[in-house]
Protein backbone atom coordinates (compact mmCIF):
# COMPACT_ATOMS: atom_id res chain seq x y z
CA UNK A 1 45.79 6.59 -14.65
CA UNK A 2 49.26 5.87 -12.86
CA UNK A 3 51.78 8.79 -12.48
CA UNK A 4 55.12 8.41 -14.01
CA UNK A 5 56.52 7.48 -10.57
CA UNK A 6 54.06 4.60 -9.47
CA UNK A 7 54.88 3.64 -13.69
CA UNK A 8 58.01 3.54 -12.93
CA UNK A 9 57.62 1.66 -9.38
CA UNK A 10 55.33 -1.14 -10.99
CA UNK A 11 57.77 -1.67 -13.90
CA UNK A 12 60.60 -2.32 -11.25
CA UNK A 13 58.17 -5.08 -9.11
CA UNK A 14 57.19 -6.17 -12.18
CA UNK A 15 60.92 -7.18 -13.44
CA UNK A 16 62.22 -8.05 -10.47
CA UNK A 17 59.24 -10.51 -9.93
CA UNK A 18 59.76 -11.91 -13.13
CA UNK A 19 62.71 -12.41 -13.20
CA UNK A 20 62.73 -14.15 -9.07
CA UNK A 21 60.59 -16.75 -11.01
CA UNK A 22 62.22 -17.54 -14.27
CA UNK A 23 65.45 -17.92 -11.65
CA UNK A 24 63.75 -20.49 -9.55
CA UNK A 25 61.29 -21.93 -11.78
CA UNK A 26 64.01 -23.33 -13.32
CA UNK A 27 65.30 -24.83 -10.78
CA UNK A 28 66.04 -29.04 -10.92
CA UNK A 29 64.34 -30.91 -8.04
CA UNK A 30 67.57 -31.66 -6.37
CA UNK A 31 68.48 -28.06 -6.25
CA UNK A 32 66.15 -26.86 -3.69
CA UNK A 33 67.91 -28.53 -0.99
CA UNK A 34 71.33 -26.84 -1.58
CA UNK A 35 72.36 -24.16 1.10
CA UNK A 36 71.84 -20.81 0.18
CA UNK A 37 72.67 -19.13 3.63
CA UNK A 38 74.85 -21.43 6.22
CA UNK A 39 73.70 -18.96 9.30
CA UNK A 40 72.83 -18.90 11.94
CA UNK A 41 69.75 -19.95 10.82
CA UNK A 42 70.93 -21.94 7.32
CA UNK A 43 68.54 -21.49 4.59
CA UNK A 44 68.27 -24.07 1.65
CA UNK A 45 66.74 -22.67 -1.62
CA UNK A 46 63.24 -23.57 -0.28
CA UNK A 47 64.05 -21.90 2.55
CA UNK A 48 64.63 -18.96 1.05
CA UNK A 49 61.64 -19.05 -1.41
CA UNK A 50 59.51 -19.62 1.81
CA UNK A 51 61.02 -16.18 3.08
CA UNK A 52 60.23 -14.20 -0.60
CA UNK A 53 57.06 -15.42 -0.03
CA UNK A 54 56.14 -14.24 3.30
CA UNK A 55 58.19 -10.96 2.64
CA UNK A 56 56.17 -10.07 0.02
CA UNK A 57 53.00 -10.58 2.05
CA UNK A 58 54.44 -8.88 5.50
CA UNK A 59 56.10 -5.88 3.30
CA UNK A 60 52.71 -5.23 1.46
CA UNK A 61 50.61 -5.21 4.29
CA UNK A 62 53.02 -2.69 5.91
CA UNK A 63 53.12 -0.86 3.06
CA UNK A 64 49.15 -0.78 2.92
CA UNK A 65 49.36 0.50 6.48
CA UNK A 66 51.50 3.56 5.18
CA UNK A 67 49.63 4.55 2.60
CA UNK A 68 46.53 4.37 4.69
CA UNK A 69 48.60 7.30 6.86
CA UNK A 70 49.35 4.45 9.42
CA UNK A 71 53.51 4.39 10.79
CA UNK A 72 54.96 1.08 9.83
CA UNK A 73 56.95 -1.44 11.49
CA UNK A 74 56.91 -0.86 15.60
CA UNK A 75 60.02 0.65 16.90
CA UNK A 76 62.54 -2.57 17.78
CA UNK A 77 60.61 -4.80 14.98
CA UNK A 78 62.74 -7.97 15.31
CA UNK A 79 62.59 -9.01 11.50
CA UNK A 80 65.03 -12.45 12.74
CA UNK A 81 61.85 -13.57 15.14
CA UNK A 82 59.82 -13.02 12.38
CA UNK A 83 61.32 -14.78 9.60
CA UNK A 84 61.92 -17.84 11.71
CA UNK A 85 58.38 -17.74 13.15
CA UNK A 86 57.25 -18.15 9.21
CA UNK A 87 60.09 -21.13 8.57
CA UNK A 88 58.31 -22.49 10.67
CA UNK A 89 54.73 -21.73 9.74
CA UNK A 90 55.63 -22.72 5.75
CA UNK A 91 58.02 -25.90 6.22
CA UNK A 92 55.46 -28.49 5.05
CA UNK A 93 54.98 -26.11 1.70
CA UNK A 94 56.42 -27.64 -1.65
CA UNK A 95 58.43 -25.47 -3.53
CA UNK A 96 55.63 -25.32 -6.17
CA UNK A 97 53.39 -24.12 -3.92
CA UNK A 98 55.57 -21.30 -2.41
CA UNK A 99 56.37 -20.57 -5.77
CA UNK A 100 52.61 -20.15 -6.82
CA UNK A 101 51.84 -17.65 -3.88
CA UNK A 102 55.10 -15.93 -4.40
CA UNK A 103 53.76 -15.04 -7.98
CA UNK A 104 49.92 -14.14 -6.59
CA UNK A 105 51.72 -12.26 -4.06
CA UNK A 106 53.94 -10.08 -6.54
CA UNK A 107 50.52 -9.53 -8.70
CA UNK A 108 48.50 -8.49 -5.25
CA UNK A 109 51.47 -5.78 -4.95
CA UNK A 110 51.81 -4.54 -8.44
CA UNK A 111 48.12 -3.92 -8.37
CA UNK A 112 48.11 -2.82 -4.77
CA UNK A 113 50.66 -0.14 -6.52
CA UNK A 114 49.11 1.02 -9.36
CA UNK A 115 46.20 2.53 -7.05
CA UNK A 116 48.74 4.55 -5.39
CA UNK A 117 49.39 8.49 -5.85
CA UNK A 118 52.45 10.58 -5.76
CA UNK A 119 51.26 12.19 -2.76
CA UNK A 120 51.08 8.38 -0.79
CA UNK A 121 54.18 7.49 -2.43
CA UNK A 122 55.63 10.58 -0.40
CA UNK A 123 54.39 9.23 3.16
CA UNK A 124 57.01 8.02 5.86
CA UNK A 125 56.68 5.08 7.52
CA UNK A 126 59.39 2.70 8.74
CA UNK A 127 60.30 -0.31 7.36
CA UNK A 128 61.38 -3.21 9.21
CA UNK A 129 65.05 -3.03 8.15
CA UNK A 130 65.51 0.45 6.67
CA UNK A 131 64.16 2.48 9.29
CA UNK A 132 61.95 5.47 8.65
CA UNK A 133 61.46 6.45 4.82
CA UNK A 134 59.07 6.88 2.21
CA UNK A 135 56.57 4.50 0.97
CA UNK A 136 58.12 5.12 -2.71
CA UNK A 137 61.23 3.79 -0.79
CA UNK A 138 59.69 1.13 0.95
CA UNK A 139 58.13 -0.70 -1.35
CA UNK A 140 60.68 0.01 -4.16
CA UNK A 141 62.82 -1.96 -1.86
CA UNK A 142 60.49 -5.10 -2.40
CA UNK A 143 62.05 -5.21 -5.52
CA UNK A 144 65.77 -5.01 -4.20
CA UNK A 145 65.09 -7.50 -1.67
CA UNK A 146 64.14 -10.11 -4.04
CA UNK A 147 67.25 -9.11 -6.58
CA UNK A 148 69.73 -9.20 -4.10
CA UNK A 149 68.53 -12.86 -2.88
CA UNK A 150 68.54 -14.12 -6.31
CA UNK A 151 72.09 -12.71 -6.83
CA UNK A 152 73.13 -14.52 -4.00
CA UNK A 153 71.31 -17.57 -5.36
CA UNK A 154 72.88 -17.08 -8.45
CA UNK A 155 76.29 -16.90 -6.43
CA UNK A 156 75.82 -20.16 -4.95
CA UNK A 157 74.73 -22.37 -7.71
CA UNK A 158 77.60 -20.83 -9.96
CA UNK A 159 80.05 -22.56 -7.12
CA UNK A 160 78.32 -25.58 -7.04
């Protein structure tokens, strides 16, 4: 039976993944090529799904690794390599594709989460962008990171 906390931590990835998918599933065809991010490096919509996508995968995995006692992210991680290394590596995917392994992806980590205890949820590790925290922290901010892209989404198409 989950804790309160990892309750509380799977109702957050739960919302926020939600919610990243009622946001872009309803997105026109025509919309996916408008500019989310002019850069360096500019980001379209499908752009930026492609980079949910592999977030979620990269950021579980890491998080996996913590749990498992392991310490994260290496020390000088370069997140920017990373992110344009899987551009790269996704550009041929359709955004209904991305957005079908975005939403396996956010099921993998809510029930990747709901094996977790409070004492896991209490190990350091460091997180690619945060630095050294807690796991609770770490993967709680899988849920941010996905809000605060879809604000700025939200921000964009609002102009438009």
């Amino acid at each position: 039976m989950p804790t309160p906390r990892v309750e509380t931590l799977t109702g957050k990835l739960e919302k926020g993944g939600a919610k990243t998918l009622e946001i872009l599933g309803a997105l026109a065809p025509e919309q996916w090529t408008r500019t989310v991010y002019a850069g360096p490096p500019c980001w379209d919509v499908r752009a930026l799904l492609a980079h949910l996508y592999s977030a979620e995968v990269a950021l579980l995995a890491l998080c996996r690794e913590v749990a498992l006692g392991g310490m994260g992210a290496p020390p000088g991680y370069d997140y920017d390599a990373f992110n344009a290394e899987e551009q790269e590596r996704l550009k041929e995917r359709t955004p209904q594709e991305l957005l079908a392994a975005l939403a396996e992806g956010r099921r993998a980590t809510i029930a990747w989460a709901r094996t977790l205890s409070d004492s896991a949820l209490d190990r350091v590790g460091r997180h690619p962008a945060l630095g050294e925290v807690t796991l609770e922290t770490m993967a709680t901010a899988m849920y941010g990171h996905q809000l605060l892209h879809m604000r700025d989404l939200q921000g964009v198409m609002r102009e438009a």
